[in-house]
N, C-alpha and C. Protein backbone atom coordinates (compact mmCIF):
# COMPACT_ATOMS: atom_id res chain seq x y z
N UNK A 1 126.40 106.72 107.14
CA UNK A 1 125.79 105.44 106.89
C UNK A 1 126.55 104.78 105.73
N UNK A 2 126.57 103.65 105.94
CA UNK A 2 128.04 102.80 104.72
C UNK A 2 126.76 103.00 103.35
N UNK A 3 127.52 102.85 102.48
CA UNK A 3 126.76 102.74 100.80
C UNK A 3 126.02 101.16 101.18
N UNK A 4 126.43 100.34 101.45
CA UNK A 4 126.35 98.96 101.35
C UNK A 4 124.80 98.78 102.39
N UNK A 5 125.12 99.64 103.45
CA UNK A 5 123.21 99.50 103.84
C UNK A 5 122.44 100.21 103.02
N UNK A 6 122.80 101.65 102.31
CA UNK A 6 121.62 102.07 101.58
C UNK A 6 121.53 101.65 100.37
N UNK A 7 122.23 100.91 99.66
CA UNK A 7 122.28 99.94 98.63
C UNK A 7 120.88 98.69 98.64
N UNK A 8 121.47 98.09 100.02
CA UNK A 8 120.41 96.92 100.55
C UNK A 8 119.17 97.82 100.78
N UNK A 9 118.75 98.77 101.57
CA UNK A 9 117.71 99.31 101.47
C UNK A 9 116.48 99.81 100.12
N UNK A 10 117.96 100.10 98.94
CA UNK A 10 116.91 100.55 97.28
C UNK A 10 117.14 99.19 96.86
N UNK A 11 117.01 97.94 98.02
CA UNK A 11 116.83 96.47 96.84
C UNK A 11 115.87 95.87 97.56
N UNK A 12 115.50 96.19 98.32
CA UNK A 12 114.33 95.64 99.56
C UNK A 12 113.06 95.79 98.81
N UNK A 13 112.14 94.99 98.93
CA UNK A 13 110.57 94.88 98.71
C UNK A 13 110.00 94.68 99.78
N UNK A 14 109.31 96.20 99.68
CA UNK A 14 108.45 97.04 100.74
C UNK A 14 107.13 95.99 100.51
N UNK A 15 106.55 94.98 101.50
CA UNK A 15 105.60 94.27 101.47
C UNK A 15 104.04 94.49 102.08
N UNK A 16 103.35 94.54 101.39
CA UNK A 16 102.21 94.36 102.12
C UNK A 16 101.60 93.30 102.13
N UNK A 17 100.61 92.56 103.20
CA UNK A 17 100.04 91.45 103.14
C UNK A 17 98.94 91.61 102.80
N UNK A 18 98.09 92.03 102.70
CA UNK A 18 96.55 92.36 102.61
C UNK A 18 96.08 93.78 102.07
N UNK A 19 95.89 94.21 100.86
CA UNK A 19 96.34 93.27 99.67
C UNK A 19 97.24 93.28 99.52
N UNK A 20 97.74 92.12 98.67
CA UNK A 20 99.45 91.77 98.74
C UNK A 20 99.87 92.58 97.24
N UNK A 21 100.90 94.05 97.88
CA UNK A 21 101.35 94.69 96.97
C UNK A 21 102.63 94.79 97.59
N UNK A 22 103.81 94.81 96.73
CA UNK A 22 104.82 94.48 96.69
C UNK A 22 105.66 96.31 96.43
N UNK A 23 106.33 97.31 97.00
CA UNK A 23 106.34 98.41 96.87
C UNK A 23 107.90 98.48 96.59
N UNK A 24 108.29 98.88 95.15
CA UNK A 24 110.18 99.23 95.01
C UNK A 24 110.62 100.54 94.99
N UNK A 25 111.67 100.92 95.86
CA UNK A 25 112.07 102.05 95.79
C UNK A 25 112.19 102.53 94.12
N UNK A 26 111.72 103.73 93.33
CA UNK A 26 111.94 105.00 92.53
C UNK A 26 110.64 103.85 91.34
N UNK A 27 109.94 102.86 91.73
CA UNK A 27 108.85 102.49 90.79
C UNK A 27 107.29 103.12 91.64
N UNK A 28 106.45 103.29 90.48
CA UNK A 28 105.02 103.70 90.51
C UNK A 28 104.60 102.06 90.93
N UNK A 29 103.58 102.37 91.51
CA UNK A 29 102.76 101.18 91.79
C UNK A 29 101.40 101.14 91.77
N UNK A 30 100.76 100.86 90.43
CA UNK A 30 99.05 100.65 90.45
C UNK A 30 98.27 100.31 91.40
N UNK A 31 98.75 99.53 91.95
CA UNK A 31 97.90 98.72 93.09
C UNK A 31 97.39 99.61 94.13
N UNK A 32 99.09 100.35 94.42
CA UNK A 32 98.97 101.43 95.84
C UNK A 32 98.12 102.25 95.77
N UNK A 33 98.67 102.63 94.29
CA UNK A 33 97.26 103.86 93.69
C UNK A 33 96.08 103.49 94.14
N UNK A 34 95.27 102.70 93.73
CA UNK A 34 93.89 101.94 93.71
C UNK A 34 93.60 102.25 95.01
N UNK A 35 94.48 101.34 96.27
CA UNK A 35 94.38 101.12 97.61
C UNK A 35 94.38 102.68 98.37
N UNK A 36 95.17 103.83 97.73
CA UNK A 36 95.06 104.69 98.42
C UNK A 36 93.88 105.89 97.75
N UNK A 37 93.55 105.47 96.69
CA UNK A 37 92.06 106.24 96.25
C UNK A 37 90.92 105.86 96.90
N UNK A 38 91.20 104.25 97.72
CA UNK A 38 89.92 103.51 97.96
C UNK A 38 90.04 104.31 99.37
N UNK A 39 90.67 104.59 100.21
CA UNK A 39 90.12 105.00 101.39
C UNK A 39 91.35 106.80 101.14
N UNK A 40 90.75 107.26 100.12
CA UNK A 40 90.42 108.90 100.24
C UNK A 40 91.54 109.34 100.89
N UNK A 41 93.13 108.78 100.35
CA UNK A 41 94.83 109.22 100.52
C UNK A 41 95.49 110.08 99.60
N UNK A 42 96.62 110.57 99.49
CA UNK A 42 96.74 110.62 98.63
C UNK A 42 98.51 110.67 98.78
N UNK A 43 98.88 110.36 99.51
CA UNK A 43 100.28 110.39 100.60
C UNK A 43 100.27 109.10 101.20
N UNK A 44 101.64 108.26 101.56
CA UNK A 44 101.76 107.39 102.49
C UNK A 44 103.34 107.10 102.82
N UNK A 45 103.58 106.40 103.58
CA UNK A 45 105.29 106.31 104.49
C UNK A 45 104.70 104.33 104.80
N UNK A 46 105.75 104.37 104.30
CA UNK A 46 106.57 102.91 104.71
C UNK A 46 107.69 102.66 106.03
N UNK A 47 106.94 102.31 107.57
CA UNK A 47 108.21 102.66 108.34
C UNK A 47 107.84 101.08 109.07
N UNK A 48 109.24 100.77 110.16
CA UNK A 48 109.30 99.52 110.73
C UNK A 48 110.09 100.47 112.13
N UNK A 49 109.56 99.34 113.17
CA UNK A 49 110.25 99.83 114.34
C UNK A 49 110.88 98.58 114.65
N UNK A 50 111.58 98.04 113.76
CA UNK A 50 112.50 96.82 113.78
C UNK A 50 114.13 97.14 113.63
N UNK A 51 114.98 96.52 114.67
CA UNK A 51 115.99 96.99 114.60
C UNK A 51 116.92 98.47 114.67
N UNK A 52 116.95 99.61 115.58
CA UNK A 52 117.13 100.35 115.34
C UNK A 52 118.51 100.93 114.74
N UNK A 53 118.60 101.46 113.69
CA UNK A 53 119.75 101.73 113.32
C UNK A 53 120.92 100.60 113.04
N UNK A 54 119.71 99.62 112.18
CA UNK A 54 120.36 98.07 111.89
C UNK A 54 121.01 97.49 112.97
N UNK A 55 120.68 97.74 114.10
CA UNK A 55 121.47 96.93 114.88
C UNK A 55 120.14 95.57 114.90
N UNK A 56 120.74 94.16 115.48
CA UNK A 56 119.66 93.07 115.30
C UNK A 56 119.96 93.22 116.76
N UNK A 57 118.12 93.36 116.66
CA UNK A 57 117.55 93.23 118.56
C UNK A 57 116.94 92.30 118.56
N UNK A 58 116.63 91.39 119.89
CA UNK A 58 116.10 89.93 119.77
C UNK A 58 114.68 90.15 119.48
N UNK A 59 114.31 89.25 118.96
CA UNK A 59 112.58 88.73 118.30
C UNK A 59 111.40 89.87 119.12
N UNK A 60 111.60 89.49 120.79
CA UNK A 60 111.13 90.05 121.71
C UNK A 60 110.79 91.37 121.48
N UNK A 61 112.12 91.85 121.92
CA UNK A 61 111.86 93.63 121.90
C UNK A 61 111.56 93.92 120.79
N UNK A 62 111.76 93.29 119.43
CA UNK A 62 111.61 93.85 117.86
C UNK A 62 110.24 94.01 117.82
N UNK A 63 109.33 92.99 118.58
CA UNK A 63 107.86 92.93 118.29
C UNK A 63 107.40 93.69 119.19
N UNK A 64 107.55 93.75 120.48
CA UNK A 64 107.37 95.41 121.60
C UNK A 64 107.50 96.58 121.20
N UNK A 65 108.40 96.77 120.30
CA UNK A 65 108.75 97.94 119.39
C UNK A 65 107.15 98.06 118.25
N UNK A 66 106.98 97.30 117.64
CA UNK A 66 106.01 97.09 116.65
C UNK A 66 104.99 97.50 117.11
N UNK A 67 104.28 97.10 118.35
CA UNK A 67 103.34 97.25 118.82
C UNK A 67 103.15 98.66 119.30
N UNK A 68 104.53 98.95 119.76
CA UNK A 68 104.47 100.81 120.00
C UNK A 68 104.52 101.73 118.90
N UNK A 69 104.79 101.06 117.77
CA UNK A 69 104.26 102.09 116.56
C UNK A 69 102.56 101.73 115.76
N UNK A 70 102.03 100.59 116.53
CA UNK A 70 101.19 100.27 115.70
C UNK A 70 100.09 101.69 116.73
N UNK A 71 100.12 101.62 118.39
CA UNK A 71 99.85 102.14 118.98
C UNK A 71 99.53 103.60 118.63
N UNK A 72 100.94 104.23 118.30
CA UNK A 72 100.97 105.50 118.25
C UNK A 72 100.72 106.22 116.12
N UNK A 73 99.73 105.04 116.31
CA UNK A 73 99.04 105.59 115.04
C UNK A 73 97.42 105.83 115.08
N UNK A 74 97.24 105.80 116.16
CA UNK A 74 95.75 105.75 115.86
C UNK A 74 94.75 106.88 115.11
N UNK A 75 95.59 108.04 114.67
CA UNK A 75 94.87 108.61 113.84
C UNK A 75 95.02 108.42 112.61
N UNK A 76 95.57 107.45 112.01
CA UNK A 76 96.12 106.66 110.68
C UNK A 76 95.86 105.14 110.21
N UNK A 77 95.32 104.91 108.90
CA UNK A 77 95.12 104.07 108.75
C UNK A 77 96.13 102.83 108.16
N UNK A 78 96.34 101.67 108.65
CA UNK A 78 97.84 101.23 108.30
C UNK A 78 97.58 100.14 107.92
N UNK A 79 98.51 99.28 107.42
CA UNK A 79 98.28 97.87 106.73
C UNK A 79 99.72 97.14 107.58
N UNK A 80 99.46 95.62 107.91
CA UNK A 80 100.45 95.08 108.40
C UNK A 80 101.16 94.85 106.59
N UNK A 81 102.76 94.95 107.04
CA UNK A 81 104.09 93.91 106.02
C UNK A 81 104.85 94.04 106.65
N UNK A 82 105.71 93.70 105.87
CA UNK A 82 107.47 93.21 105.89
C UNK A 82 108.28 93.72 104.80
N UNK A 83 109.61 94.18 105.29
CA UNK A 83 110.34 94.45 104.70
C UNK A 83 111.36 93.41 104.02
N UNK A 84 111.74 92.42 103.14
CA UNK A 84 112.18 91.81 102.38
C UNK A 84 113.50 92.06 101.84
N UNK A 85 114.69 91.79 102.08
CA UNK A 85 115.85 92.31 101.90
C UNK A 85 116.68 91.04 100.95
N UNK A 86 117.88 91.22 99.97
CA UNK A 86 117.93 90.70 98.93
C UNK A 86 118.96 89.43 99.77
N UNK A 87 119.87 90.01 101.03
CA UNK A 87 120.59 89.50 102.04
C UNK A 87 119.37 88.56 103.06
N UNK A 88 119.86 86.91 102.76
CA UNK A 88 118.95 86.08 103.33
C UNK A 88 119.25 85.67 104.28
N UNK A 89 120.53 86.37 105.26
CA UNK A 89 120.66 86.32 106.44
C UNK A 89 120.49 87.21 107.64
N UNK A 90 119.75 88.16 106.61
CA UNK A 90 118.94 89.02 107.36
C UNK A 90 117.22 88.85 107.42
N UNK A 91 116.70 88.91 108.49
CA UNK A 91 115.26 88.57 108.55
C UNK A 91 114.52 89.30 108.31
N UNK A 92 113.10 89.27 107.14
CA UNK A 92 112.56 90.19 107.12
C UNK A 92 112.03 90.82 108.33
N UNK A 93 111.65 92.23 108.24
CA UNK A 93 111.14 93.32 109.59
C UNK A 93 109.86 93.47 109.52
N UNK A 94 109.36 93.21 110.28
CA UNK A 94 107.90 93.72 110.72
C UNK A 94 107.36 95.21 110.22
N UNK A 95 107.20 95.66 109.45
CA UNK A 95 106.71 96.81 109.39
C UNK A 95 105.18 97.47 109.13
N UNK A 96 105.28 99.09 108.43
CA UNK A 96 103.47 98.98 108.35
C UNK A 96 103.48 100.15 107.26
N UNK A 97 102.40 100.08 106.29
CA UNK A 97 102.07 100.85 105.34
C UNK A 97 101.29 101.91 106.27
N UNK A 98 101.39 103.32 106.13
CA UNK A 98 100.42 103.68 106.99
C UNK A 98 99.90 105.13 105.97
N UNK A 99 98.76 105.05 105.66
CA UNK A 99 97.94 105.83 104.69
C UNK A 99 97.50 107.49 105.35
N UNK A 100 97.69 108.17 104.03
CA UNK A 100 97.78 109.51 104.54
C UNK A 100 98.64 110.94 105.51
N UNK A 101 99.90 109.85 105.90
CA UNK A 101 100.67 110.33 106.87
C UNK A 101 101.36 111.36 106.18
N UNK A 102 101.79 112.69 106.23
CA UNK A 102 102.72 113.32 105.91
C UNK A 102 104.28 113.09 105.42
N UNK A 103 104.95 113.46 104.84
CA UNK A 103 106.45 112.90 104.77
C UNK A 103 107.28 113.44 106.53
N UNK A 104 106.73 114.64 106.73
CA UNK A 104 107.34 115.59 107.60
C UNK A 104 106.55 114.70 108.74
N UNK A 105 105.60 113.51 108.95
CA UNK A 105 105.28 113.24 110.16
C UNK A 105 105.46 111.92 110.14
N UNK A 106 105.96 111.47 108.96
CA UNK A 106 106.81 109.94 108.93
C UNK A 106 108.09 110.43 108.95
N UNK A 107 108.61 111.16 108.74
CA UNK A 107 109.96 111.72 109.32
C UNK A 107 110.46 111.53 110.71
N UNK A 108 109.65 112.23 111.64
CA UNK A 108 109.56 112.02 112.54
C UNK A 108 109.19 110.74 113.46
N UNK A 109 108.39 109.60 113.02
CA UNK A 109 108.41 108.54 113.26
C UNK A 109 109.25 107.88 113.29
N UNK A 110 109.66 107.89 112.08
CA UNK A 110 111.61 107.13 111.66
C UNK A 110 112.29 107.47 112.86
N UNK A 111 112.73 108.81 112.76
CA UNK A 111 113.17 109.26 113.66
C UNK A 111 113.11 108.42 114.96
N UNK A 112 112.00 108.92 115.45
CA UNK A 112 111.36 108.11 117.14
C UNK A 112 112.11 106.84 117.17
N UNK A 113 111.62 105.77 115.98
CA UNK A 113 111.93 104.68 116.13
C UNK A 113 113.28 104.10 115.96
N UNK A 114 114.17 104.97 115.46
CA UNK A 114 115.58 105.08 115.40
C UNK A 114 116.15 104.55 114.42
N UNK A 115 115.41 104.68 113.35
CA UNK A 115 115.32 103.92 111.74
C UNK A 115 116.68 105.08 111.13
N UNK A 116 117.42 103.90 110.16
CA UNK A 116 118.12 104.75 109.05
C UNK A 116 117.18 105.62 107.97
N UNK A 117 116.45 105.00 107.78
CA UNK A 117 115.58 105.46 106.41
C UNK A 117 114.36 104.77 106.64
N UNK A 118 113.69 105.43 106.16
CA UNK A 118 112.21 104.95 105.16
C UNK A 118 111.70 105.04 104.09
N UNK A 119 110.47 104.76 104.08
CA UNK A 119 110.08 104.61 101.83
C UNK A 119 108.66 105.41 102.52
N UNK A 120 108.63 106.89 101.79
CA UNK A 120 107.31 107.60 101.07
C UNK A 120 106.99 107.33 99.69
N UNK A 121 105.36 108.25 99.21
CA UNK A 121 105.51 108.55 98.39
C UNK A 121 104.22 109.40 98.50
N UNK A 122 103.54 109.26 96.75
CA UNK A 122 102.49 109.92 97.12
C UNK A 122 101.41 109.31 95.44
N UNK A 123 100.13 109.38 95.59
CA UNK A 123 99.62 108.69 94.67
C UNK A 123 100.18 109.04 93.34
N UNK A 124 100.23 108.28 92.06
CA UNK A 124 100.80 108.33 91.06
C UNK A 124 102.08 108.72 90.86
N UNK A 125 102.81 108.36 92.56
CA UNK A 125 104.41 108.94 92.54
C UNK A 125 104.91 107.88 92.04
N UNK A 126 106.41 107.72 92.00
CA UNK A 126 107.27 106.81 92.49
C UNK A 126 107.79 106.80 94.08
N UNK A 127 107.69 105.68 94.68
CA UNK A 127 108.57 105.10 95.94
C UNK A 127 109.95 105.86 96.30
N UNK A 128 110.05 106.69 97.36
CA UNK A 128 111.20 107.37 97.27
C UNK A 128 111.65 106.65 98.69
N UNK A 129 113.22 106.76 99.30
CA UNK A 129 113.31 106.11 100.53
C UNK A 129 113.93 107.72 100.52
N UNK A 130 113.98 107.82 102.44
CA UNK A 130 114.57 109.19 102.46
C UNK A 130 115.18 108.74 103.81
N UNK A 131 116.80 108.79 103.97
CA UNK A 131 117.69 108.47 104.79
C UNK A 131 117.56 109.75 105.98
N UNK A 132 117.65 108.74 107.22
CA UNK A 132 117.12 109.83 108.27
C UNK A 132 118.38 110.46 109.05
N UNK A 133 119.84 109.11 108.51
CA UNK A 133 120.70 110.17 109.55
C UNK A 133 121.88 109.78 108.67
């Protein structure tokens, strides 16, 4: 994987909309804390099924994709965002906070969805991204 995507990846703001918390790779985040004490977490993964393996897929399939990870969560509780990249000719990605998930079973999600990386962590952590290939 070039330096120059995982560069852009530790400059991205991991977004949530509701509540709107803003998540940076290797910072703590109060908010998350709060949000993941309030529904009894203590673990979470930041993943998008947008674009696989940075390639840009049209609008269409990007959001068909979305919907098949929103799907194959139903034993998890998730928050809609976006991924926010510092490059403004790239569009932010659809993605999803999803509470309580394992690292070893957001691993595997990434994976599925054919993601370079994603952002874990765990309450009172820091934001780690962990490159999948």
């Amino acid at each position: 994987m070039k330096q120059e995507l995982i560069n852009a990846y530790y400059h991205t703001s991991y977004n949530i909309f509701e509540p709107p918390i803003s998540i940076k790779i290797g910072q703590q985040n109060p908010q998350l804390d709060i949000l993941l004490k309030n529904h009894h977490q203590s673990c979470w993964a930041y993943v998008t099924a947008y674009n696989p393996f940075s390639e840009l897929l049209p609008d269409e399939e990007n959001e068909e994709r979305h919907c098949l990870l929103k799907d194959k969560l139903n034993e998890y509780p998730f928050l809609e965002g976006e991924g926010v990249g510092l490059d403004p000719s790239w569009n932010p990605e659809k993605s999803l906070l999803i509470l309580g998930i394992s690292e070893t079973d957001a691993v595997k999600l990434g994976e599925y969805f054919q993601q370079n990386a994603i952002v874990v962590g765990r309450r009172k952590g820091q934001a780690r991204l962990v490159l999948l290939k």
